[in-house]
Protein backbone atom coordinates (compact mmCIF):
# COMPACT_ATOMS: atom_id res chain seq x y z
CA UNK A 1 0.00 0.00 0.00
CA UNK A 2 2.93 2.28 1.18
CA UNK A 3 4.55 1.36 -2.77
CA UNK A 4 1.34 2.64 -4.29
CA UNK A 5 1.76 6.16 -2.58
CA UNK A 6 5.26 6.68 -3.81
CA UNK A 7 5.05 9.44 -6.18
CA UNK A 8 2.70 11.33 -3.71
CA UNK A 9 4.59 11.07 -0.68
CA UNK A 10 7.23 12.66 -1.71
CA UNK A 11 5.14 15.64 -3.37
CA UNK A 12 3.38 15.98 0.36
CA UNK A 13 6.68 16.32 2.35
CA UNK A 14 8.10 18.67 -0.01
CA UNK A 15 4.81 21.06 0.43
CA UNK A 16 5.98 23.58 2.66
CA UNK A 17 2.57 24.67 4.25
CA UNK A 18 1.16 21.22 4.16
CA UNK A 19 4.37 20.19 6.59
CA UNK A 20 3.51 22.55 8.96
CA UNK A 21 -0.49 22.09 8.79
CA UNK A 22 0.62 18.84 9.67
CA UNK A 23 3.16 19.72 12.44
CA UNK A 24 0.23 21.41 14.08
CA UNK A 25 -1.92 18.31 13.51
CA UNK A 26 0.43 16.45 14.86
CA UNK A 27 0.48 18.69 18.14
CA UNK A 28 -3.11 19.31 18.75
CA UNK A 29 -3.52 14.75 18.49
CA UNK A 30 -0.85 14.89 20.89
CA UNK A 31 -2.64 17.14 23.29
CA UNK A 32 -5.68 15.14 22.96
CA UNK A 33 -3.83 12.26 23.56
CA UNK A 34 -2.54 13.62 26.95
CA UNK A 35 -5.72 15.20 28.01
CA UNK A 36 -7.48 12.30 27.34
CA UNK A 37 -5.76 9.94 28.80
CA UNK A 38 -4.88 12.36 32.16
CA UNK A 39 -7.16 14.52 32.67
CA UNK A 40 -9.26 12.38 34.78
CA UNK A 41 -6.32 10.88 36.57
CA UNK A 42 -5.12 14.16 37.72
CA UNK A 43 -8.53 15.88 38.79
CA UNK A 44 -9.46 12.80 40.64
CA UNK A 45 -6.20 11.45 42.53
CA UNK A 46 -4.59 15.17 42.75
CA UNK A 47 -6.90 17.16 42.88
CA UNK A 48 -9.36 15.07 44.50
CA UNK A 49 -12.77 15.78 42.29
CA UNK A 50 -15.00 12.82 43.19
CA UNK A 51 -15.11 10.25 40.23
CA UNK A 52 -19.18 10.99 39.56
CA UNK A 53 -18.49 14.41 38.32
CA UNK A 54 -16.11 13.36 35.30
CA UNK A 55 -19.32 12.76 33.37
CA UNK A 56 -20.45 16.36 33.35
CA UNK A 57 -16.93 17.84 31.80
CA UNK A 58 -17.15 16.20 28.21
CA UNK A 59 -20.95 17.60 28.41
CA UNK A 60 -19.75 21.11 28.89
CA UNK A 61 -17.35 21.11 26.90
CA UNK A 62 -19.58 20.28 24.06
CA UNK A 63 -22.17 22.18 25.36
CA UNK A 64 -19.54 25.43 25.13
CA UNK A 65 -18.63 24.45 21.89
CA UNK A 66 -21.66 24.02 20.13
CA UNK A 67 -22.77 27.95 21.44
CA UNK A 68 -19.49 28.88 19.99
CA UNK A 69 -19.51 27.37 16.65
CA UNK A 70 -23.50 28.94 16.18
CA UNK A 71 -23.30 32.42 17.62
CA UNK A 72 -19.92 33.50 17.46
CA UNK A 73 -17.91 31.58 14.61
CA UNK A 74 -19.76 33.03 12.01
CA UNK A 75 -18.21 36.48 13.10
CA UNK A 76 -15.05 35.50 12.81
CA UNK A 77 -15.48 34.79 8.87
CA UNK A 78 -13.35 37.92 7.35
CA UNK A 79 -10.75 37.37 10.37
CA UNK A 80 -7.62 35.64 9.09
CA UNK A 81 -6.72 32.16 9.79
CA UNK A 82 -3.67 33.38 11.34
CA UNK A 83 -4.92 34.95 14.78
CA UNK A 84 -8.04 33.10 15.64
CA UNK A 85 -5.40 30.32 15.33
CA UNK A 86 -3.28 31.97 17.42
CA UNK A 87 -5.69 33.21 19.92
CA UNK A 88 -6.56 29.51 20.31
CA UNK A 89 -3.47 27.79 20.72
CA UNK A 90 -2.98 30.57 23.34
CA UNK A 91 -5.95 29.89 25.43
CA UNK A 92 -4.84 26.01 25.35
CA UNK A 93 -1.65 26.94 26.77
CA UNK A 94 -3.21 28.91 28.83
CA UNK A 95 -5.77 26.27 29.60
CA UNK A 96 -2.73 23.66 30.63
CA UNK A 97 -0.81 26.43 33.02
CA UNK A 98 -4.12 26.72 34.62
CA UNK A 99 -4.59 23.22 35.42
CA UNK A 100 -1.39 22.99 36.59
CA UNK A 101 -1.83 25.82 39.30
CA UNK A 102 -5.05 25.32 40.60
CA UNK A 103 -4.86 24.54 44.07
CA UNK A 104 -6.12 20.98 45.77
CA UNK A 105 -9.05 21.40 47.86
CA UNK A 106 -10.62 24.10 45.66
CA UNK A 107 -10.33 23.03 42.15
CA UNK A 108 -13.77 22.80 41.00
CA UNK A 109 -14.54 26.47 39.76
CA UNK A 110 -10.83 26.07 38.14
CA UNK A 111 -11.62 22.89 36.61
CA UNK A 112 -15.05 24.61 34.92
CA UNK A 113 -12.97 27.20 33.62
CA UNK A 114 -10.22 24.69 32.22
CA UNK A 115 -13.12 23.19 30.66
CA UNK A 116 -14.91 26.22 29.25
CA UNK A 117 -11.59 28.05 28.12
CA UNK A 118 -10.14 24.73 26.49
CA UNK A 119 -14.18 24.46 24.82
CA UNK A 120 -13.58 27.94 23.02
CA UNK A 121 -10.07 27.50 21.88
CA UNK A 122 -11.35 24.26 20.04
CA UNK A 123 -13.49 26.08 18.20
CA UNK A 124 -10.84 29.14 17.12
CA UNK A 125 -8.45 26.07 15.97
CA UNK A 126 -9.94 22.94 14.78
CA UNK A 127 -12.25 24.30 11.53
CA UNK A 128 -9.30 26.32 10.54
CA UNK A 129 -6.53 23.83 11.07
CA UNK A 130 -8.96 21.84 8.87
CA UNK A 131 -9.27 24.20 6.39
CA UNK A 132 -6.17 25.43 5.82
CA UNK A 133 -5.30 21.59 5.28
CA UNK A 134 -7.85 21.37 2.45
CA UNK A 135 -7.29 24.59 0.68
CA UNK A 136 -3.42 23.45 0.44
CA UNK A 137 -3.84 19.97 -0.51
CA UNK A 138 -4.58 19.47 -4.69
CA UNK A 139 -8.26 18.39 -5.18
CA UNK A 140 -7.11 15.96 -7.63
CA UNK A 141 -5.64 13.73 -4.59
CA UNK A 142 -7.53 15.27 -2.06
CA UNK A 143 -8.82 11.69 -0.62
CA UNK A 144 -5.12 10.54 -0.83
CA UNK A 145 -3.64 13.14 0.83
CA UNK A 146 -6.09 13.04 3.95
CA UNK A 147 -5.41 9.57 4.26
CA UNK A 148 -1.40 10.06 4.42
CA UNK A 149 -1.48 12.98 6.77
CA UNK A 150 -4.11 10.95 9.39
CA UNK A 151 -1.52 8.31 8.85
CA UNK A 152 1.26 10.51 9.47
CA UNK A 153 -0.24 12.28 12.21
CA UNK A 154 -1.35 9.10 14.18
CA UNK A 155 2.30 7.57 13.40
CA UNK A 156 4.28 10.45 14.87
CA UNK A 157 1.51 10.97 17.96
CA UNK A 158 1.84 7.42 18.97
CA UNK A 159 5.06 7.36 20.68
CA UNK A 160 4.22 10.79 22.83
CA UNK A 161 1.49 8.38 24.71
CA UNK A 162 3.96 6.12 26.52
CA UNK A 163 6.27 9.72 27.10
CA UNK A 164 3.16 11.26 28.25
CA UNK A 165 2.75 8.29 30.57
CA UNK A 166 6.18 8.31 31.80
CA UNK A 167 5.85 11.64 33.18
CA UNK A 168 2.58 11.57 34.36
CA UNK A 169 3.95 8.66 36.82
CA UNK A 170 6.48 10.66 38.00
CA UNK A 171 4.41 13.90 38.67
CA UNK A 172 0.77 13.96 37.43
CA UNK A 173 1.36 18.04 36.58
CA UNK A 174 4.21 16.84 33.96
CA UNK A 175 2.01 15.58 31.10
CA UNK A 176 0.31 19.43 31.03
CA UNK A 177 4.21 20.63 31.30
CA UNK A 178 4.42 18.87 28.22
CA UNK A 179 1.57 20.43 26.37
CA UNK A 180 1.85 23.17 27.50
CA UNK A 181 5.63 23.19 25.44
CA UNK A 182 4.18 21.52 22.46
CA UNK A 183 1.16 24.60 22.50
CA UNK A 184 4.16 26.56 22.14
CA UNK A 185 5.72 25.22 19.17
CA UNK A 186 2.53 25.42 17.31
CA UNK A 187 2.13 29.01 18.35
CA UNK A 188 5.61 29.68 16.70
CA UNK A 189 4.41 27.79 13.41
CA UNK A 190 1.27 29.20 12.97
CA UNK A 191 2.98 32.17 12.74
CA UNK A 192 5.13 31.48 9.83
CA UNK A 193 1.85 29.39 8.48
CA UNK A 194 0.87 31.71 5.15
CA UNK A 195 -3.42 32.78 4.82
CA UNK A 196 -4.60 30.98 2.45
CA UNK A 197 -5.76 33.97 0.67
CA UNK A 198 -2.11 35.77 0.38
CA UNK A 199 -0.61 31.77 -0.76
CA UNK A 200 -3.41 31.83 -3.63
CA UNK A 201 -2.12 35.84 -4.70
């Protein structure tokens, strides 16, 4: 299968703004991958939420979300990809520093705010990280060139899991360190990401 993609392959990787579309792909899986798999561990054995409210976060958040995308995404339509980007990847930073200072014994306002905060920057990132992937891809291979970067993206993710892991069991806070770093890095290649509209000029 690999053999049958090897004239495309190499087209992809030498696609400057596809390579760092898919950097940032490959951060934000990450992420997920970390908050998925430790959020819950860390509000629960360090923070000491009870286990019966872990239900109710994944329903704000896509209660949040869904208010987002209908009353205020549409707004942001003649804003350029660049900054709600930006603004996004800031508030997850923002969203993993947070978690990593609120204080044991009164964490649950924090944690709503986490949730909330982390709800909105979802929706200032993931259409446009989407669709500045599509509008740089060729529509002529546009099926084979979503399946490589999903493949690349879950490739390169897949060892940050057991890292992730690692440092959760030496400090649960470390795995949030971690994103918090990566958030970084796709801050500083957002920002040499081109609009779409100035790329197609």
């Amino acid at each position: 299968m690999i053999y049958e993609y090897k004239d495309l392959i190499p087209k992809v990787l030498m696609n400057k703004e596809i390579v760092k579309v898919l950097i940032v792909c490959v951060i934000l899986h990450i992420a997920n991958l970390v908050n998925t798999s430790f959020f819950s561990l860390y509000v629960t054995q360090r923070l000491g939420i009870a286990d019966r409210y872990l239900a109710f976060f994944p329903i704000l958040n896509a209660a949040v979300m869904l208010i987002f995308m209908i009353g205020v995404q549409h707004r942001l339509e003649s804003v350029k990809f660049r900054i709600p980007m930006w603004i996004g990847l800031v508030l997850y930073a923002a969203c993993s520093v947070l978690l990593i200072l609120t204080p044991i014994g009164s964490s649950m306002p924090f944690i709503i705010v986490y949730v909330f905060v982390g709800a909105v920057a979802g929706g200032l990132v993931m259409p446009r990280k989407d669709a500045l992937l599509q509008l740089n891809i060729n529509p002529n291979e546009r099926a084979r060139i979503n399946a490589l970067i999903m493949s690349f993206t879950i490739a390169f993710a897949s060892p940050f899991g057991y890292l992730a892991g690692w440092l959760s069991s030496i400090d649960r806070r470390l795995p949030f360190v971690f994103t918090f770093t990566i958030y970084t890095i796709a801050i500083i290649i957002v920002g040499k990401i081109c609009d779409p509209e100035f790329a197609k000029e």
